[in-house]
N, C-alpha and C. Protein backbone atom coordinates (compact mmCIF):
# COMPACT_ATOMS: atom_id res chain seq x y z
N UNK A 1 112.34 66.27 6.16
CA UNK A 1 112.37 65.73 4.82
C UNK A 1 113.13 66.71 3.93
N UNK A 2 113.96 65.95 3.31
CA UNK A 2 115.00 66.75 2.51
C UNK A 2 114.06 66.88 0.77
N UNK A 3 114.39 68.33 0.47
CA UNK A 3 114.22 68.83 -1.07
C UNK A 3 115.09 67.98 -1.94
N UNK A 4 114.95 67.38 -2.94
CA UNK A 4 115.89 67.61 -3.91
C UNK A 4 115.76 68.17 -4.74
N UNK A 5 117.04 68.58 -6.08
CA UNK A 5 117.15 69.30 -7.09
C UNK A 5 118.19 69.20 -8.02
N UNK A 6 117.16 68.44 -9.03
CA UNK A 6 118.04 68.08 -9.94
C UNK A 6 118.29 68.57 -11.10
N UNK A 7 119.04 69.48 -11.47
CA UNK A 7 119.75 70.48 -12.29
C UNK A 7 120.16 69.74 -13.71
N UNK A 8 119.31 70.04 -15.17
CA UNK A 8 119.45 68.95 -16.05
C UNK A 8 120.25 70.25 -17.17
N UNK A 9 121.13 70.13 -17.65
CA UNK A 9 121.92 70.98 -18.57
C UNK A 9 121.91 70.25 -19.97
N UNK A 10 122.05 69.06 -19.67
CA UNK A 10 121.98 67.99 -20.87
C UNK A 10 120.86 66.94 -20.88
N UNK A 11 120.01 66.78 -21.59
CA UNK A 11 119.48 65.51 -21.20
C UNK A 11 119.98 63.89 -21.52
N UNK A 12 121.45 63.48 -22.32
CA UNK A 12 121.68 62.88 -21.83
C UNK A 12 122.56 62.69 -20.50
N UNK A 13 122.49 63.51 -19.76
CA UNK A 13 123.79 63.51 -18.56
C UNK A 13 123.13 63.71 -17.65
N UNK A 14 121.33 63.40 -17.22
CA UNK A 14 121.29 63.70 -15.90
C UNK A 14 120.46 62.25 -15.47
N UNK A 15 120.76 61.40 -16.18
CA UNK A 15 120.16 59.79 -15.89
C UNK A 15 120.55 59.06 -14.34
N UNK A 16 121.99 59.49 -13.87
CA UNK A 16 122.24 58.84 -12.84
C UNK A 16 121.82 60.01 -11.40
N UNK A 17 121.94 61.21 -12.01
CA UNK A 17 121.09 61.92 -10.98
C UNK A 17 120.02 61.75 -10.28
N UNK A 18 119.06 61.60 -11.85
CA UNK A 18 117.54 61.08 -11.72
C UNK A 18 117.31 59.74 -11.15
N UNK A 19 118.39 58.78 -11.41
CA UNK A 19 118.34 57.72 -10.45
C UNK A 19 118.36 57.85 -8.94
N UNK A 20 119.05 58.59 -8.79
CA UNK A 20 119.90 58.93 -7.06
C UNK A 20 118.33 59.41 -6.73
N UNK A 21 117.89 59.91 -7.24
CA UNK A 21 116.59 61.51 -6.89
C UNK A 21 115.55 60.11 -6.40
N UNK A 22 115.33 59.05 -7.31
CA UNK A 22 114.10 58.03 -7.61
C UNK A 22 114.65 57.29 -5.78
N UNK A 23 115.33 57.01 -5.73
CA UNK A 23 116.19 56.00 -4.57
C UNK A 23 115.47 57.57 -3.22
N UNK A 24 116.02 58.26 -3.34
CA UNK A 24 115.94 58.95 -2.22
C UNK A 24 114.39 59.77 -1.92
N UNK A 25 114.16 59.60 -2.99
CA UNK A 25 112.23 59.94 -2.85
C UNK A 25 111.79 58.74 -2.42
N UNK A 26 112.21 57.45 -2.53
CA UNK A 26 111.80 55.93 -2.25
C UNK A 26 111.83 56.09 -0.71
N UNK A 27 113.39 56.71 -0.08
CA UNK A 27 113.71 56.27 1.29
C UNK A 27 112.96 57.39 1.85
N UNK A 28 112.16 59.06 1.52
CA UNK A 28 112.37 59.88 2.47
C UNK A 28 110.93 61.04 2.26
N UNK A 29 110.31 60.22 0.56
CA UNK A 29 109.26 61.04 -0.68
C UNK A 29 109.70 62.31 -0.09
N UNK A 30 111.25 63.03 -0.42
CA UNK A 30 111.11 63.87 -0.65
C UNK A 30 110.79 64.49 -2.04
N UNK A 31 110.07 65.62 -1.55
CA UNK A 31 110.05 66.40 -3.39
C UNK A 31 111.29 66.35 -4.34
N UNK A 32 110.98 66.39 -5.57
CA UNK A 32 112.03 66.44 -6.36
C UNK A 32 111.83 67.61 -7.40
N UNK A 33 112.33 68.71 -7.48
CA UNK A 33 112.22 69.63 -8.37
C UNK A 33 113.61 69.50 -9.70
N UNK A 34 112.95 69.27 -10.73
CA UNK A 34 113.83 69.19 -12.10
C UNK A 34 113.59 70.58 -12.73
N UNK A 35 115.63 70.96 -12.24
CA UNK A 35 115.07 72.80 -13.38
C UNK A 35 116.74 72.37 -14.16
N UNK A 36 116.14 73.10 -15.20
CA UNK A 36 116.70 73.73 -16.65
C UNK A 36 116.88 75.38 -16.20
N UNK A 37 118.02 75.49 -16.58
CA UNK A 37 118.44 77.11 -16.62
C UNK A 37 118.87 77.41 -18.51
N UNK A 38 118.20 77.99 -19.01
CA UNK A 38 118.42 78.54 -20.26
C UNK A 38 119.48 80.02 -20.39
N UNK A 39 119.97 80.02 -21.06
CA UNK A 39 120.61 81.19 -21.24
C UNK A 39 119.91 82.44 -21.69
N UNK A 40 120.30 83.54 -21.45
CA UNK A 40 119.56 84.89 -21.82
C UNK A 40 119.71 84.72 -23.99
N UNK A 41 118.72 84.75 -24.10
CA UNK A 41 119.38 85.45 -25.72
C UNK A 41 119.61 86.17 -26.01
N UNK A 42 121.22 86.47 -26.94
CA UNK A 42 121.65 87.98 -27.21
C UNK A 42 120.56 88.93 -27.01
N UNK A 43 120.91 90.44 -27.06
CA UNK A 43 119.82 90.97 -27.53
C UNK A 43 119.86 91.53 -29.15
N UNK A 44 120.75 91.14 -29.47
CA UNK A 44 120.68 91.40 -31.16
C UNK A 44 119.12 90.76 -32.00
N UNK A 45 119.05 89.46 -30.86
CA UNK A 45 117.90 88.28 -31.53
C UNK A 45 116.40 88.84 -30.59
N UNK A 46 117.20 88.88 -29.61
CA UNK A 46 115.33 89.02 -28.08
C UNK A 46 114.83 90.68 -28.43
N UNK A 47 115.64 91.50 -29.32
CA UNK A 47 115.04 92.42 -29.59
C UNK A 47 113.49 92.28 -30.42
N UNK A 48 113.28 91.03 -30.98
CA UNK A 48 112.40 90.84 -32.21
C UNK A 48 111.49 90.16 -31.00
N UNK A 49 111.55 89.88 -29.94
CA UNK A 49 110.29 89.10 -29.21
C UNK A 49 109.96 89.95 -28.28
N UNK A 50 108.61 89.93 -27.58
CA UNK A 50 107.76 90.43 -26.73
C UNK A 50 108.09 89.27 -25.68
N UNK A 51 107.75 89.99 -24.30
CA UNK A 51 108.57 89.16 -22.83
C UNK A 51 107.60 88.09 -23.24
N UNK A 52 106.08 88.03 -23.43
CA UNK A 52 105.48 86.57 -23.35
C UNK A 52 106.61 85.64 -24.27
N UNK A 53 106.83 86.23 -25.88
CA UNK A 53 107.47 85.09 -26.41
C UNK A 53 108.63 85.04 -26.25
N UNK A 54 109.53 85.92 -25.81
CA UNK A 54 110.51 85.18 -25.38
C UNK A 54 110.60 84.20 -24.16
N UNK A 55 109.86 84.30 -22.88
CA UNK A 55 109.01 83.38 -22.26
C UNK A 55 109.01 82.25 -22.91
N UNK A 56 107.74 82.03 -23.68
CA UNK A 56 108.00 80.62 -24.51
C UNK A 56 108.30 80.21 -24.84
N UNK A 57 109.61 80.77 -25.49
CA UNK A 57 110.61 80.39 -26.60
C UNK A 57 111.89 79.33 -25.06
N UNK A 58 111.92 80.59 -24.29
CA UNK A 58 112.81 79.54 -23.28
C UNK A 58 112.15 78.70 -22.33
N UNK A 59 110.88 78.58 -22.40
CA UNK A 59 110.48 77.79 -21.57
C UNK A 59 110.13 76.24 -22.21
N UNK A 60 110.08 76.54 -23.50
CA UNK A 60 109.87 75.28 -24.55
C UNK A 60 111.14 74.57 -24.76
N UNK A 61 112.57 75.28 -24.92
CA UNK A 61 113.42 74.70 -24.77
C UNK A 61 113.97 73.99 -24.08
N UNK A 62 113.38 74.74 -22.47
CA UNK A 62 113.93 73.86 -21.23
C UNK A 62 113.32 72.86 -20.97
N UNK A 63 111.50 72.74 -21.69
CA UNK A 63 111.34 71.60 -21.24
C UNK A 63 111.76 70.57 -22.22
N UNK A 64 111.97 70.81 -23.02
CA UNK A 64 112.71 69.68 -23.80
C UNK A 64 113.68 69.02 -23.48
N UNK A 65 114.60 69.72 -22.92
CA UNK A 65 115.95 69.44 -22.02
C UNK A 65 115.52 68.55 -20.93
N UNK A 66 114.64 69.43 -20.41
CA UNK A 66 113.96 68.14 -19.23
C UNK A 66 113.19 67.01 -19.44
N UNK A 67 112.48 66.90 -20.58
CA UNK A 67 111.81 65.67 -21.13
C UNK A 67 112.18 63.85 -20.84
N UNK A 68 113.17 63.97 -20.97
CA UNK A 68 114.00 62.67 -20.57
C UNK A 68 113.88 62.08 -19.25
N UNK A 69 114.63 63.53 -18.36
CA UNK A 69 114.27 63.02 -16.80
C UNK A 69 112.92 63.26 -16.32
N UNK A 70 112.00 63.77 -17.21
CA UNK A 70 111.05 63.84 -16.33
C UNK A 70 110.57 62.12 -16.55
N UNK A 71 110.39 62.04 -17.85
CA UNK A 71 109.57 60.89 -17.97
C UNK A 71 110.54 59.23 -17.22
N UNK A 72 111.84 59.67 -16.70
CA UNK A 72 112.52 58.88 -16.09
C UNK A 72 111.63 58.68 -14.55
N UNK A 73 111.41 60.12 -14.17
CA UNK A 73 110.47 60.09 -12.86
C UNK A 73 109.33 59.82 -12.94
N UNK A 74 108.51 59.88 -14.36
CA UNK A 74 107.06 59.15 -14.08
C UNK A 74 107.01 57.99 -14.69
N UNK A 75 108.22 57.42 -14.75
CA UNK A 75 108.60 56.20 -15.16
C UNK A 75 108.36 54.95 -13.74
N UNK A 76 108.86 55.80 -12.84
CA UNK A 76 109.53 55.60 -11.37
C UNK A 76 108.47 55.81 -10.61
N UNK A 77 107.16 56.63 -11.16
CA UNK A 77 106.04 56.76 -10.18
C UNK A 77 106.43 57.92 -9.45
N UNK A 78 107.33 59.05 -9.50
CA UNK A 78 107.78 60.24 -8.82
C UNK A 78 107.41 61.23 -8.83
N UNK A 79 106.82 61.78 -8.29
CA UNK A 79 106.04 63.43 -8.24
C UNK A 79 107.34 64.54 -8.70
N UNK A 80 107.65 65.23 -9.16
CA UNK A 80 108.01 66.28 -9.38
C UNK A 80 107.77 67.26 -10.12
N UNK A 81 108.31 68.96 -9.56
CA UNK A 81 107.92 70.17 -9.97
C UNK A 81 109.22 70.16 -11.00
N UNK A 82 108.87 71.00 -12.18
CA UNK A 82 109.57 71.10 -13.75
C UNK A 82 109.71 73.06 -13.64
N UNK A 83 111.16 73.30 -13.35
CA UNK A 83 111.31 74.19 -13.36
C UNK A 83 112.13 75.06 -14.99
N UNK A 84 112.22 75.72 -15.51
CA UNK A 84 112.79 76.57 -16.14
C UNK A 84 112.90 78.28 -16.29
N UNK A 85 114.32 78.00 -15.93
CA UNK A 85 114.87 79.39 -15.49
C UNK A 85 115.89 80.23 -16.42
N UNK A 86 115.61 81.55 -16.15
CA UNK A 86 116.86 81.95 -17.91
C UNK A 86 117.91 82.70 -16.44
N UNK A 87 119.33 82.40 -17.43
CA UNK A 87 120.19 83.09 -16.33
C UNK A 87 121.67 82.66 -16.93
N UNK A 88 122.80 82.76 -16.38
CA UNK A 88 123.89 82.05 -16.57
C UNK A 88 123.23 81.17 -15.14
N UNK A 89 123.95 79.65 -16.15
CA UNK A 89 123.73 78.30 -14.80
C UNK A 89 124.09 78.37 -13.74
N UNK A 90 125.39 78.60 -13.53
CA UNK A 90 125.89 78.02 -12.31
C UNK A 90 125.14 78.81 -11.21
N UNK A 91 125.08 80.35 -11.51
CA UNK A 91 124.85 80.96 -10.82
C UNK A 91 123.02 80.66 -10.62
N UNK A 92 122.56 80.70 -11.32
CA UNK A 92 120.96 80.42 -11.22
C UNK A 92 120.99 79.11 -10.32
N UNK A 93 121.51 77.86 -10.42
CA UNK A 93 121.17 76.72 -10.03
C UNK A 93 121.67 76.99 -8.76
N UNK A 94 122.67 77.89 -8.02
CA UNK A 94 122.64 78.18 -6.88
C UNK A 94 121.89 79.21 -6.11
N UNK A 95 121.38 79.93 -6.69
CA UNK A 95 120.26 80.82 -6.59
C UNK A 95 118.87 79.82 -5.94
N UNK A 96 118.79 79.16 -7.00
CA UNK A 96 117.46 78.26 -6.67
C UNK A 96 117.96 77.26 -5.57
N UNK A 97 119.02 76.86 -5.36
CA UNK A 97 119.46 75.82 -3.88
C UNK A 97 119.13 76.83 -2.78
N UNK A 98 119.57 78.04 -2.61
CA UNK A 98 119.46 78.63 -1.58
C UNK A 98 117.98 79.30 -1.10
N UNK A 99 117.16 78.91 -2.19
CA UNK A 99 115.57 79.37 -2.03
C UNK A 99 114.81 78.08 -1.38
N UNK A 100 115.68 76.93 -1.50
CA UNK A 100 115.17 75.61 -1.11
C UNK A 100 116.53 75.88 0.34
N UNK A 101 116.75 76.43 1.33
CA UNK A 101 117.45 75.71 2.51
C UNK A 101 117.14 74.24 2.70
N UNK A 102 118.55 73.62 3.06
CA UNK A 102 118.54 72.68 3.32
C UNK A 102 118.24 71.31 2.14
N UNK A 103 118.22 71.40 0.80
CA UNK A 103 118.28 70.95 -0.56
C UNK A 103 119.07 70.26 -0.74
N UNK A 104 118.92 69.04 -1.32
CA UNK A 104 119.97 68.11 -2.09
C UNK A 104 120.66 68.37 -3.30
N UNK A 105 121.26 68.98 -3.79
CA UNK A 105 121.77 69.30 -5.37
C UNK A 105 122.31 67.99 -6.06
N UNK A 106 121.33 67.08 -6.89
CA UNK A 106 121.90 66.24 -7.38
C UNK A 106 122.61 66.54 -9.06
N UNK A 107 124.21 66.23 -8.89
CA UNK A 107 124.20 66.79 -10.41
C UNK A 107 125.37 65.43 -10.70
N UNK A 108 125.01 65.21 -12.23
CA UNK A 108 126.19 64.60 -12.68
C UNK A 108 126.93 65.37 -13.39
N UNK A 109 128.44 65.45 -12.25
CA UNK A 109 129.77 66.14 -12.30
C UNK A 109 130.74 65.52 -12.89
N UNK A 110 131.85 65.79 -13.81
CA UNK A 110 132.90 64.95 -13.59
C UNK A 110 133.77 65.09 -12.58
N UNK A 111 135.03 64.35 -12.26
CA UNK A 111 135.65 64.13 -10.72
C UNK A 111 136.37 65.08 -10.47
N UNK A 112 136.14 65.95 -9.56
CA UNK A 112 136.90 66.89 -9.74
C UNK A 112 138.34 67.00 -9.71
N UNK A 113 138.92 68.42 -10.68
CA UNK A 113 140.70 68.22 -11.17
C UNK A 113 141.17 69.59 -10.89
N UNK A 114 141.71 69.91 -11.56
CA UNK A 114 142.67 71.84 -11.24
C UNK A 114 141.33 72.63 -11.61
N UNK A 115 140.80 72.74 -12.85
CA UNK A 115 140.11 72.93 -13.44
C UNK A 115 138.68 73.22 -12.46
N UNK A 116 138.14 71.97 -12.07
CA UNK A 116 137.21 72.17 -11.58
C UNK A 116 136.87 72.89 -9.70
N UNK A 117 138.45 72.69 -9.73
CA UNK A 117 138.47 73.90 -8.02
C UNK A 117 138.99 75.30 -8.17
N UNK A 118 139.14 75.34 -9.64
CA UNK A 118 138.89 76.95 -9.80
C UNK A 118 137.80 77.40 -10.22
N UNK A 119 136.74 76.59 -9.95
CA UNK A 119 135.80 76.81 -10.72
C UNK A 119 135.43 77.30 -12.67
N UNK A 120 136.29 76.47 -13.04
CA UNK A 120 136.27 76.55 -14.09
C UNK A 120 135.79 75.02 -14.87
N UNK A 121 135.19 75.32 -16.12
CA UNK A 121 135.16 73.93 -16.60
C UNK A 121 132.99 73.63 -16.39
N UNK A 122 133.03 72.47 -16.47
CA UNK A 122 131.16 72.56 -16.43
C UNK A 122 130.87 73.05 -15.48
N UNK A 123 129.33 73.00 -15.74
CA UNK A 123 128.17 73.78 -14.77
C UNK A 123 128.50 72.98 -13.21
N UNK A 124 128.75 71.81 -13.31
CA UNK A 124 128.84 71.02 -12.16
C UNK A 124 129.82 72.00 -11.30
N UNK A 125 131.35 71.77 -11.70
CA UNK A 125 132.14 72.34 -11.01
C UNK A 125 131.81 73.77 -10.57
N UNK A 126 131.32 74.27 -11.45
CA UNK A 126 130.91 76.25 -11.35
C UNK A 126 129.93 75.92 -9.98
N UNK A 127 129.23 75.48 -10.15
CA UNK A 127 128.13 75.10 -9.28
C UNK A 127 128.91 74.96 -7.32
N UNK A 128 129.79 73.91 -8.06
CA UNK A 128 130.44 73.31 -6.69
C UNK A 128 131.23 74.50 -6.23
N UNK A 129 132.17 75.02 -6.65
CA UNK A 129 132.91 76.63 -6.52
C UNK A 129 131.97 77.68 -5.79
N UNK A 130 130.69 78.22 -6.20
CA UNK A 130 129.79 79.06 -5.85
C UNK A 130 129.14 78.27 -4.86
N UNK A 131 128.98 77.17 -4.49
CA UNK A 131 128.55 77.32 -3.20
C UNK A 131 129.84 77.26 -1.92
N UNK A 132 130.98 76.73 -2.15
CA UNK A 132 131.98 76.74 -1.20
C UNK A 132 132.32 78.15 -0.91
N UNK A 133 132.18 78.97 -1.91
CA UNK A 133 132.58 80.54 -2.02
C UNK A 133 131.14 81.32 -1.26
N UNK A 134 130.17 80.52 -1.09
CA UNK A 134 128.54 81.21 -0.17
C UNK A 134 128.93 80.88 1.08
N UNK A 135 130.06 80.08 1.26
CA UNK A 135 130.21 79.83 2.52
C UNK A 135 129.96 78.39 3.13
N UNK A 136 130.24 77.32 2.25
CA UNK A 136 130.22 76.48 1.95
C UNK A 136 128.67 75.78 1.99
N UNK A 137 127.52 75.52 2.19
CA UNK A 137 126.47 74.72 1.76
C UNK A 137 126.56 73.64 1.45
N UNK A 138 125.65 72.60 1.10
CA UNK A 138 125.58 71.50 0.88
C UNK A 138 126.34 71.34 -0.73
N UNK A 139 127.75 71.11 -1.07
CA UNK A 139 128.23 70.67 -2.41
C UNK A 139 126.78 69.45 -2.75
N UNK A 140 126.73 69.79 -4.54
CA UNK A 140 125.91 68.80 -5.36
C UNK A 140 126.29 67.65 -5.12
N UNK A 141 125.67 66.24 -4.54
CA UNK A 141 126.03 65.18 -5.17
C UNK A 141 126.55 64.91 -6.36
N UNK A 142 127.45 63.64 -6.56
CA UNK A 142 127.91 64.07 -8.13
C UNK A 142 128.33 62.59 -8.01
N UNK A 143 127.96 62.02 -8.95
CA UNK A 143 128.93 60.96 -10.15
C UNK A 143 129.31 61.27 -10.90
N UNK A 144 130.56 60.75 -11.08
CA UNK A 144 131.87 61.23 -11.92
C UNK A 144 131.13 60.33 -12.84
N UNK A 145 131.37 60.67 -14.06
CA UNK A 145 131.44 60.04 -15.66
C UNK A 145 132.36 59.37 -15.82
């Protein structure tokens, strides 16, 4: 039984993910883990918080971000774990694929162009770059926009 992991950066942009995730928990109940990667805050600003609140501060954000798809999955009747992680994305969301071997990365990508095989451009493409560059792994599923 395959993991999935569905990587939400936007909450309007991860609807057809969360679809794909609902379909393939239907054919296989695999787990579905929904993470948010937050960014570090300067430290000009995280100087004024203690690790709990800065903790909360990014963990409240991410779930907000995730709010949408989650309630898309208990919309759907879908079990899933609600992750939030601070980091630069691309690199975190491959971090967390490789802690799951063998993981589905569902992301909505646009199609890839010059841009996105230099790894440049959204989290999707960065994403797709860093794992071909690990030595290739399972690339994210992706619908193009």
């Amino acid at each position: 039984m395959k993991t999935l992991i569905v990587p939400v950066n936007d909450p309007g942009e991860a609807e057809a993910a969360v679809r794909r995730a609902v379909d393939a928990h239907r054919r296989d109940a695999a787990p579905v883990h929904l993470l948010n990667v937050q960014r570090p805050l300067p430290m000009h600003i995280a100087q004024f918080f203690d690790r709990e609140e800065l903790a909360q501060v990014h963990r409240e954000a991410g779930m907000r971000v995730l709010e949408r798809a989650a309630r898309l999955l208990e919309d759907a009747h879908v079990p899933y774990e609600a992750h939030v992680l601070v980091g630069k994305p691309a690199e975190t969301i491959v971090s967390f694929a490789e802690q799951h071997p063998g993981a589905d990365l569902l992301m909505d990508t646009a199609a890839p162009g010059l841009l996105s095989r230099l790894g440049i451009g959204s989290i999707g493409s960065q994403v797709r770059h860093l794992l071909e560059a690990h030595g290739g792994g399972a690339a994210p599923e992706a619908s193009a926009r």
